[in-house]
Protein backbone atom coordinates (compact mmCIF):
# COMPACT_ATOMS: atom_id res chain seq x y z
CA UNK A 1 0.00 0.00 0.00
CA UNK A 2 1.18 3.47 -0.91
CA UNK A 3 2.28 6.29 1.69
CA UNK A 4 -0.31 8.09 0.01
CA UNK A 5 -3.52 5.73 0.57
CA UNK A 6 -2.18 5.15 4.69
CA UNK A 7 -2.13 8.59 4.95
CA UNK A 8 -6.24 8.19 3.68
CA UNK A 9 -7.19 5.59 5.47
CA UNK A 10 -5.52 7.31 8.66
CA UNK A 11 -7.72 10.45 7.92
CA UNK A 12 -11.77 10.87 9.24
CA UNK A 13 -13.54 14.14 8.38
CA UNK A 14 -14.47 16.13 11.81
CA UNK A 15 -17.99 16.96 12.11
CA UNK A 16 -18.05 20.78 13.82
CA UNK A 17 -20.59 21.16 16.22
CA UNK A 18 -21.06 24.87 14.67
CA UNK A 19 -23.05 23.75 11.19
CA UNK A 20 -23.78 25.22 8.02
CA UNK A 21 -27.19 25.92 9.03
CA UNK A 22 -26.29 27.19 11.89
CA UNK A 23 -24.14 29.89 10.63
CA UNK A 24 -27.12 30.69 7.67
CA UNK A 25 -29.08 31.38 10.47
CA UNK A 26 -26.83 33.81 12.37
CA UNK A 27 -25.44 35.24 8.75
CA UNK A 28 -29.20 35.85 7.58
CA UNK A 29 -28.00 34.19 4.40
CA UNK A 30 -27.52 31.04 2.37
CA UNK A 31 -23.72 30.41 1.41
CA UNK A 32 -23.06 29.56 -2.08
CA UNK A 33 -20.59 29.73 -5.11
CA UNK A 34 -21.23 32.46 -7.91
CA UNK A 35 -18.79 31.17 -10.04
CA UNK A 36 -17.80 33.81 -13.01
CA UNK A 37 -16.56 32.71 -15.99
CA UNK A 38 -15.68 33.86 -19.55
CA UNK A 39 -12.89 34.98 -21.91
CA UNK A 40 -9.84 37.09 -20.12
CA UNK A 41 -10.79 40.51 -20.29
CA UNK A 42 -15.07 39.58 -20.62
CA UNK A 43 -15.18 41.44 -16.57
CA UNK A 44 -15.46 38.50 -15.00
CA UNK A 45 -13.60 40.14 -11.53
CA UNK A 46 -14.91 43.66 -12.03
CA UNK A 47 -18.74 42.71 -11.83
CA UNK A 48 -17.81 39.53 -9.00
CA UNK A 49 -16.26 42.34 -7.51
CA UNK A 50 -18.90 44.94 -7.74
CA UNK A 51 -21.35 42.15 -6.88
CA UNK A 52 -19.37 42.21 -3.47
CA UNK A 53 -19.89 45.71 -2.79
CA UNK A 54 -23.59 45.38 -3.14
CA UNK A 55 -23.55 42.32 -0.77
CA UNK A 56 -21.59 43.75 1.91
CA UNK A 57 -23.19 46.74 1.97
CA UNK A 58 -26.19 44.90 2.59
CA UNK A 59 -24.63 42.86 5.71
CA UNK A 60 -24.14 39.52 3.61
CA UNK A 61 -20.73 37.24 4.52
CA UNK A 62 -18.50 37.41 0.89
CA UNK A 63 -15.63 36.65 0.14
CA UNK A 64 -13.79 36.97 -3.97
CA UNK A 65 -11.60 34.45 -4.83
CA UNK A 66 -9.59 35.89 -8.15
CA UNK A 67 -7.39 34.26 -10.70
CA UNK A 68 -4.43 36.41 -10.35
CA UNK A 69 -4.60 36.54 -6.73
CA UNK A 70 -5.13 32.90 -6.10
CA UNK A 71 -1.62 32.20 -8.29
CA UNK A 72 0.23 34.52 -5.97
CA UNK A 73 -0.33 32.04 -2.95
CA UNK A 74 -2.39 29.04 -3.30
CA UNK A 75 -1.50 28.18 -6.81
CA UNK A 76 2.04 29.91 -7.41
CA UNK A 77 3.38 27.09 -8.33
CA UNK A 78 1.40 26.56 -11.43
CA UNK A 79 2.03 27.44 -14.97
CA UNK A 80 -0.35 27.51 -17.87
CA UNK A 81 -0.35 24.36 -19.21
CA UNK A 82 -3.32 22.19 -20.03
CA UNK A 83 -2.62 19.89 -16.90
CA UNK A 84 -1.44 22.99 -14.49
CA UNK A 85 -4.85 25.14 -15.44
CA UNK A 86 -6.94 21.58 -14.74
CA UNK A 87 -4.94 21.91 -11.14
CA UNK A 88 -5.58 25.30 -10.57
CA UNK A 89 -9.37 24.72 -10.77
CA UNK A 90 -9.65 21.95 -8.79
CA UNK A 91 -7.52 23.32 -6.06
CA UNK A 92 -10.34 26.49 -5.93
CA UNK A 93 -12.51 24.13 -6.39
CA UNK A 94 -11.96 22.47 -3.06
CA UNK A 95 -11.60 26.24 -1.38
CA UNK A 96 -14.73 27.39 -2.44
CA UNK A 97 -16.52 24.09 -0.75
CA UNK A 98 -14.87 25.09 2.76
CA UNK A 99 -15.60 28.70 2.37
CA UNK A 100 -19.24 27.57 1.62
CA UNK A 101 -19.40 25.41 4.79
CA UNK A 102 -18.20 28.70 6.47
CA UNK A 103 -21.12 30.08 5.55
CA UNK A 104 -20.04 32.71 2.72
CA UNK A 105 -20.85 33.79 -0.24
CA UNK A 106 -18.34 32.90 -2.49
CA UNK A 107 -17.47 35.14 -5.98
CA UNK A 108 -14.94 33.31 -8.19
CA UNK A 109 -13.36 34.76 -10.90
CA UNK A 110 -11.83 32.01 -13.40
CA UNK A 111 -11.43 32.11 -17.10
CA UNK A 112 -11.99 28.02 -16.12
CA UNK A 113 -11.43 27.62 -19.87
CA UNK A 114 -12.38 23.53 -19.40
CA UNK A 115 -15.96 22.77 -19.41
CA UNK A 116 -15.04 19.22 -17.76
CA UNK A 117 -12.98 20.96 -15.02
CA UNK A 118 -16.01 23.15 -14.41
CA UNK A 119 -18.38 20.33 -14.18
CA UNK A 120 -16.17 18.35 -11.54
CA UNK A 121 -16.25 21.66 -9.26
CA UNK A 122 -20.52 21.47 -10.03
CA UNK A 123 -20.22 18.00 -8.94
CA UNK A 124 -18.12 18.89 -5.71
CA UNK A 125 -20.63 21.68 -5.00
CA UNK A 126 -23.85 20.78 -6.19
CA UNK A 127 -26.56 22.69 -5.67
CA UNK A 128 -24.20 25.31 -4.30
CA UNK A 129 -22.87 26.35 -7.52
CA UNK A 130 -24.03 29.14 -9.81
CA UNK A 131 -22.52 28.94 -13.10
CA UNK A 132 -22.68 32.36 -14.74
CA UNK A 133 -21.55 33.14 -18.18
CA UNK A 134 -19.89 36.56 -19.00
CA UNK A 135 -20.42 36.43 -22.76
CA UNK A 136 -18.34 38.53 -24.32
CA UNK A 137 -16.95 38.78 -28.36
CA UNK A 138 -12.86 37.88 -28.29
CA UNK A 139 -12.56 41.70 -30.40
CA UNK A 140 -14.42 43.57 -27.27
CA UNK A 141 -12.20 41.27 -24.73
CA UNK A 142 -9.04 42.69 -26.68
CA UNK A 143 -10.18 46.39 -27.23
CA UNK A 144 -10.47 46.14 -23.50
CA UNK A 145 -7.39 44.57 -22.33
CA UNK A 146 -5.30 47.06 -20.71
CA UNK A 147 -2.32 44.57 -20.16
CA UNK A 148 -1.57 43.71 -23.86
CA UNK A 149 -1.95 39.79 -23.19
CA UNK A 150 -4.22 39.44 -26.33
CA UNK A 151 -1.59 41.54 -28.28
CA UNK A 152 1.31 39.24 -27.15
CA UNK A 153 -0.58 36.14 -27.40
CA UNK A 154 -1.14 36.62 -31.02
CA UNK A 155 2.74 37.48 -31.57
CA UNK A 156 3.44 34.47 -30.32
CA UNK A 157 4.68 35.88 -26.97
CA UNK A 158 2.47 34.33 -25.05
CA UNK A 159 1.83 30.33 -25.37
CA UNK A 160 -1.52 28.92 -24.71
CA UNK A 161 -3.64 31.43 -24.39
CA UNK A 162 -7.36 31.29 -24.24
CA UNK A 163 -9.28 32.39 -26.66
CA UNK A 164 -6.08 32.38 -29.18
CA UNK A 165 -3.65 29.58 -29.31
CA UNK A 166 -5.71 27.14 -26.38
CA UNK A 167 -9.69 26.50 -26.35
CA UNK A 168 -12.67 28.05 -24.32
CA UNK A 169 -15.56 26.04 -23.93
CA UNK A 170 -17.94 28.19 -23.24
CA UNK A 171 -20.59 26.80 -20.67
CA UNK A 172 -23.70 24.82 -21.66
CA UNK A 173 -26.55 25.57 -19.44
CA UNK A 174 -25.27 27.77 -16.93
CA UNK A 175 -27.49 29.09 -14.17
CA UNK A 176 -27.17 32.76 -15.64
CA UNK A 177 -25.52 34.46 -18.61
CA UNK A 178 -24.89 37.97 -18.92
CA UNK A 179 -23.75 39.61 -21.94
CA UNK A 180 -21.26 41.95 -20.56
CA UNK A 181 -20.28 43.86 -23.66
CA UNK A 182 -23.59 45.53 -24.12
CA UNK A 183 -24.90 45.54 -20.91
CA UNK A 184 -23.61 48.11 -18.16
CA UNK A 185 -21.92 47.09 -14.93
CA UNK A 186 -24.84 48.56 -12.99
CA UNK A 187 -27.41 45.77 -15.03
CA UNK A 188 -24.93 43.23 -14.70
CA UNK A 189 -24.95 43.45 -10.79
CA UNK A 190 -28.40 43.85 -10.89
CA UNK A 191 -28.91 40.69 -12.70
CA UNK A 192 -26.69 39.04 -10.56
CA UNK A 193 -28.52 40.05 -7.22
CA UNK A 194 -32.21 39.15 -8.94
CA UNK A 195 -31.01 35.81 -9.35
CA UNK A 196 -30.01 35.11 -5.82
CA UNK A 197 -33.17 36.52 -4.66
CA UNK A 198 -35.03 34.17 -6.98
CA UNK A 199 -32.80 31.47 -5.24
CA UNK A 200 -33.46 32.59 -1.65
CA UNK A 201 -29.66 33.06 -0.67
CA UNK A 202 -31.20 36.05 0.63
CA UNK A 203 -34.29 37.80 1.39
């Protein structure tokens, strides 16, 4: 037997007297995963972000995990390869489900390029997880992108990129799309927010 499976079979999960439902109850909220994805560049952070505001400011537990941020710590020792980015999903993946458990509103903000890898964090999740789309054309993505990644990717600067020289599968029935090119941020949050009332994560 491997190191590996001793170590599992060694290993119970700890059942915390303090439960989800208990903190929903003292939150005044459900906890649950609004998990934004979408081409780099579509504003996948700045609405999750602006999203936030709106929740704190109305007393709600939140919490933004974002791409860049999340490969200065937790994933910094991942590149961009097909196998890394399937890594760095799963990893959040398994974040998100303890900050749910916390009883938190989660905001993720992924390009999650891989529709499988999205599916096996829906699977983790389950009813916890709120797919939303931010559908944006590739040309508005690059007339927006401050950093010049598009630019380099197509110069061959950049290897596998999304969107130019490695695949986005956009999502097939997520819970909400929003077509952030034409819309303005303002609608977009305001989307957002109607949804989670429809779901009762609030009232």
């Amino acid at each position: 037997m491997s190191q590996t499976n001793q170590n599992a079979n060694n290993l119970r999960w700890h059942v915390a007297s303090v439960t989800r439902q208990r903190r929903a109850e003292l939150n005044h909220h459900k906890s649950t995963v609004l998990w934004f994805t979408g081409l780099s560049g579509a504003g996948k952070s700045t609405l999750a972000h602006a999203v936030e505001e709106q929740l704190y400011q109305r007393g709600y537990h939140t919490f933004v995990l974002d791409g860049d941020n999340v490969r200065h710590g937790l994933c910094g020792d991942l590149g961009f390869s097909a196998e890394d980015r399937v890594e760095n999903i799963r990893r959040v993946g398994e974040v998100t489900k303890l900050f749910v458990e916390a009883g938190v509103i989660v905001l993720t903000a992924f390009i999650s390029p891989f529709r499988a890898d999205r599916d096996r964090v829906r699977y983790l999740l389950k009813d916890d997880f709120i797919e939303i789309f931010c559908d944006c054309p590739i040309n508005v993505c690059e007339e927006r992108d401050v950093k010049g990644l598009y630019r380099r990717a197509r110069s061959g600067e950049i290897k596998e990129f999304t969107g130019i020289s490695s695949p986005y599968e956009m999502p097939e029935q997520p819970e909400l799309t929003i077509n952030t090119a034409i819309n303005s941020l303002d609608d977009c949050v305001e989307q957002v927010l109607h949804f989670l009332k429809q779901r009762a994560i609030y009232k």
